[in-house]
C-alpha atoms as a PDB file:
ATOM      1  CA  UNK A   1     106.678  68.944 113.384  1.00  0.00           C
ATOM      2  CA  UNK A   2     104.817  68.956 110.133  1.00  0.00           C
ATOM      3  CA  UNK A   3     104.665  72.701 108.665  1.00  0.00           C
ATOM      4  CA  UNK A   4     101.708  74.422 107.639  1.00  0.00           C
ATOM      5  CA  UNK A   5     101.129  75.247 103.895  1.00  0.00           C
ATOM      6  CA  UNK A   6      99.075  78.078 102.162  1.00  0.00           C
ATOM      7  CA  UNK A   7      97.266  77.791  99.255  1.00  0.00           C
ATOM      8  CA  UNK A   8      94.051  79.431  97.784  1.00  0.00           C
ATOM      9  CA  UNK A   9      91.260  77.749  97.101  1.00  0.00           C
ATOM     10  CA  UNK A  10      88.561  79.034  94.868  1.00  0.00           C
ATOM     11  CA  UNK A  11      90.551  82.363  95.603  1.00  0.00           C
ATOM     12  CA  UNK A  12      90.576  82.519  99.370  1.00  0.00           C
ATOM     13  CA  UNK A  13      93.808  81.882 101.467  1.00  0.00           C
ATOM     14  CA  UNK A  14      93.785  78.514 103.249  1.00  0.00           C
ATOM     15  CA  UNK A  15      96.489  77.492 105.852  1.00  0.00           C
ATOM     16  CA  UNK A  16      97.276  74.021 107.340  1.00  0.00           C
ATOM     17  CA  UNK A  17      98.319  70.863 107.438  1.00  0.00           C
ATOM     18  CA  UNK A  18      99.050  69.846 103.897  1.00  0.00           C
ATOM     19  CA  UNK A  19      96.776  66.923 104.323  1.00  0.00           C
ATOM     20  CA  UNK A  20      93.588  68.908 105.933  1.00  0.00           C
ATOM     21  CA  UNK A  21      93.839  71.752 103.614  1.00  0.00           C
ATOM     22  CA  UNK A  22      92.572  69.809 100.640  1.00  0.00           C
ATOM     23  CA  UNK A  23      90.030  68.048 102.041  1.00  0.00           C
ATOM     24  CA  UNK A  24      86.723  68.801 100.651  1.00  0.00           C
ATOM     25  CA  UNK A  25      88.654  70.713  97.560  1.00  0.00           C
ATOM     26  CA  UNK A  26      87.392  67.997  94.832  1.00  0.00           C
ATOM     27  CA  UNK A  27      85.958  70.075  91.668  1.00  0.00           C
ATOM     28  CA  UNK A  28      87.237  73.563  93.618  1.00  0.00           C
ATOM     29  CA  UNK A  29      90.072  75.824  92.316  1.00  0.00           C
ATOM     30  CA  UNK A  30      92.888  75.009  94.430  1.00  0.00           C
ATOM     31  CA  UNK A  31      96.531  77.064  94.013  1.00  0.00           C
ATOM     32  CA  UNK A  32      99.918  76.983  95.399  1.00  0.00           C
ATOM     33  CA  UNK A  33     102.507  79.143  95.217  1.00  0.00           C
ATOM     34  CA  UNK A  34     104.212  76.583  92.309  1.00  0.00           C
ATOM     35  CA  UNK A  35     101.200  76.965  90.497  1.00  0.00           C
ATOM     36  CA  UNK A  36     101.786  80.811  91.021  1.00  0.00           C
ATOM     37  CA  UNK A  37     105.645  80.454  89.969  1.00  0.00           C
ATOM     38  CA  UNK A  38     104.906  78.333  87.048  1.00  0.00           C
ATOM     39  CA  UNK A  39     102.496  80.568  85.623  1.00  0.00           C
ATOM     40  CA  UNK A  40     104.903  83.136  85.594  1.00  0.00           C
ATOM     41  CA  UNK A  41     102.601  85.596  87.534  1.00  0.00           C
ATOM     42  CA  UNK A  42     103.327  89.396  87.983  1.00  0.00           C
ATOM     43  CA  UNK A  43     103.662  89.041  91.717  1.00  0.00           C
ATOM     44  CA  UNK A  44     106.361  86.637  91.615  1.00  0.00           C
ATOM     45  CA  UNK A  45     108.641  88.474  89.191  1.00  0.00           C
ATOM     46  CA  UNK A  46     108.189  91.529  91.567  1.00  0.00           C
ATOM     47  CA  UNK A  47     109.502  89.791  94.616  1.00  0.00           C
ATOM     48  CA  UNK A  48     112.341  88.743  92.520  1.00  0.00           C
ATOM     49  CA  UNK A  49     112.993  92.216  91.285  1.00  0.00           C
ATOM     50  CA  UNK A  50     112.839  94.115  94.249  1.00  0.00           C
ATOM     51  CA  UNK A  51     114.516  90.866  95.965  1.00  0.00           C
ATOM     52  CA  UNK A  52     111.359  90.646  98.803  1.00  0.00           C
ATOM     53  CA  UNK A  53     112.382  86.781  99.212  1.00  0.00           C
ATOM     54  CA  UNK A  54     112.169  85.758 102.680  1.00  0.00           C
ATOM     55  CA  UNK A  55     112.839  81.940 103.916  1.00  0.00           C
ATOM     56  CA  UNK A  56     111.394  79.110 102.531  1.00  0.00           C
ATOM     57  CA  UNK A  57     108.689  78.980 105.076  1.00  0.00           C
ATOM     58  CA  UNK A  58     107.480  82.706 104.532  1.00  0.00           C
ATOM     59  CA  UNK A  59     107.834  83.440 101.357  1.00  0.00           C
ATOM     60  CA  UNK A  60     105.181  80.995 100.102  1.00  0.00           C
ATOM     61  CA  UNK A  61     102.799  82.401 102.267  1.00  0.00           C
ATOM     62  CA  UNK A  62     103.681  86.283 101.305  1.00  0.00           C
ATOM     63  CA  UNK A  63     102.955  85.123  97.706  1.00  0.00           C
ATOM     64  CA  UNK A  64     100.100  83.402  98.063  1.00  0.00           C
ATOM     65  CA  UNK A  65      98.598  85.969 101.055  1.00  0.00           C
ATOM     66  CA  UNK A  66      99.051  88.806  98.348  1.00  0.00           C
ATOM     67  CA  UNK A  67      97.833  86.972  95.153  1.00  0.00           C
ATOM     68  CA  UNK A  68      94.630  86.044  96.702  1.00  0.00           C
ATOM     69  CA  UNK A  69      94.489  89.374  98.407  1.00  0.00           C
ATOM     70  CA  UNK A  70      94.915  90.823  94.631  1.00  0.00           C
ATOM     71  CA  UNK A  71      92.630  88.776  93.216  1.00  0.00           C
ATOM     72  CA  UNK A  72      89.867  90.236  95.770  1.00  0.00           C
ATOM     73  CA  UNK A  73      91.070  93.531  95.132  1.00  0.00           C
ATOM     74  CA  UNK A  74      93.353  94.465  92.034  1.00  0.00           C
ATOM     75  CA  UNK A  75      94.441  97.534  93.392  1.00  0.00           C
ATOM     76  CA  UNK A  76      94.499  97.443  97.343  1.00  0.00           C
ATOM     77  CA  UNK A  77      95.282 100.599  99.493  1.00  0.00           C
ATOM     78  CA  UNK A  78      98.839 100.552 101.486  1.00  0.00           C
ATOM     79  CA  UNK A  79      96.865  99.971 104.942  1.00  0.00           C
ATOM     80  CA  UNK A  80      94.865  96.533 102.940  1.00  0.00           C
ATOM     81  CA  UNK A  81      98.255  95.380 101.837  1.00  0.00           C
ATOM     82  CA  UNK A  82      99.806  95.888 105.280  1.00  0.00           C
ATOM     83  CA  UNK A  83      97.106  94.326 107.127  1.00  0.00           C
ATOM     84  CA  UNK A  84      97.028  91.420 104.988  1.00  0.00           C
ATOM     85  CA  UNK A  85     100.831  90.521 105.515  1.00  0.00           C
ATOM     86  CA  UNK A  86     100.754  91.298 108.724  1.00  0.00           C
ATOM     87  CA  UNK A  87      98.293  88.410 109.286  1.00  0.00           C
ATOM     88  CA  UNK A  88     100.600  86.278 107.417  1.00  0.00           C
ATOM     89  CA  UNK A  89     103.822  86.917 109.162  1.00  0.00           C
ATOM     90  CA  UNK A  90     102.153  86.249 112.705  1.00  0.00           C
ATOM     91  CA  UNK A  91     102.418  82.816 112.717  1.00  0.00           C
ATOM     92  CA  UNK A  92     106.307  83.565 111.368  1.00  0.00           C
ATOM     93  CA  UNK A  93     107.009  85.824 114.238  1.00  0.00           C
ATOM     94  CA  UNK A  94     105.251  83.061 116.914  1.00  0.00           C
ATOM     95  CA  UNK A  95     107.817  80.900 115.721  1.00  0.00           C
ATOM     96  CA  UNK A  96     110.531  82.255 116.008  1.00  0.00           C
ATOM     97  CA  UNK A  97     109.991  83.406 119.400  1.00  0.00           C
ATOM     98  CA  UNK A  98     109.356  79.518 120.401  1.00  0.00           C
ATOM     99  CA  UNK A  99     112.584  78.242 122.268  1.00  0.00           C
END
């Protein structure tokens, strides 16, 4: 089973397929969380510091759910940031429950 990516495009979240989620993208902004890690962006160096790294399959999405959410909103209240990662580790928690 082919896992779902997320990546922003033109700064809002997108999640999917890998193929499906860049159709339709041509002459958009389109970022993934390497383009987030090579640009050496705040967020990342935070997760690192306070050592917030989850597995491969969820941390990607944390990163990329909270840079677009910070993008939207620079300075988010607790209950924004909560809500928007609790949205993100949904699917996470549906999987794991899967036998």
């Amino acid at each position: 089973m082919e896992q779902d990516i997320s990546l922003t495009v033109d700064g809002v979240k997108v999640e999917g397929p890998p193929g499906m989620t860049i159709i339709g993208c041509d002459g958009k902004a389109v970022e993934t969380v390497e383009g987030i890690a090579q640009a050496n962006h705040p967020l990342v160096e935070t997760y690192v510091k306070h050592h917030a790294m989850q597995c491969g399959y969820c941390t990607p999405g944390f990163v990329v759910t909270a840079e677009a959410l910070l993008d939207k909103n620079p300075h988010p209240s607790e209950d924004e940031i909560r809500e928007a990662l609790w949205r993100q580790s949904l699917p996470v928690r549906n999987l794991s429950a899967t036998p």
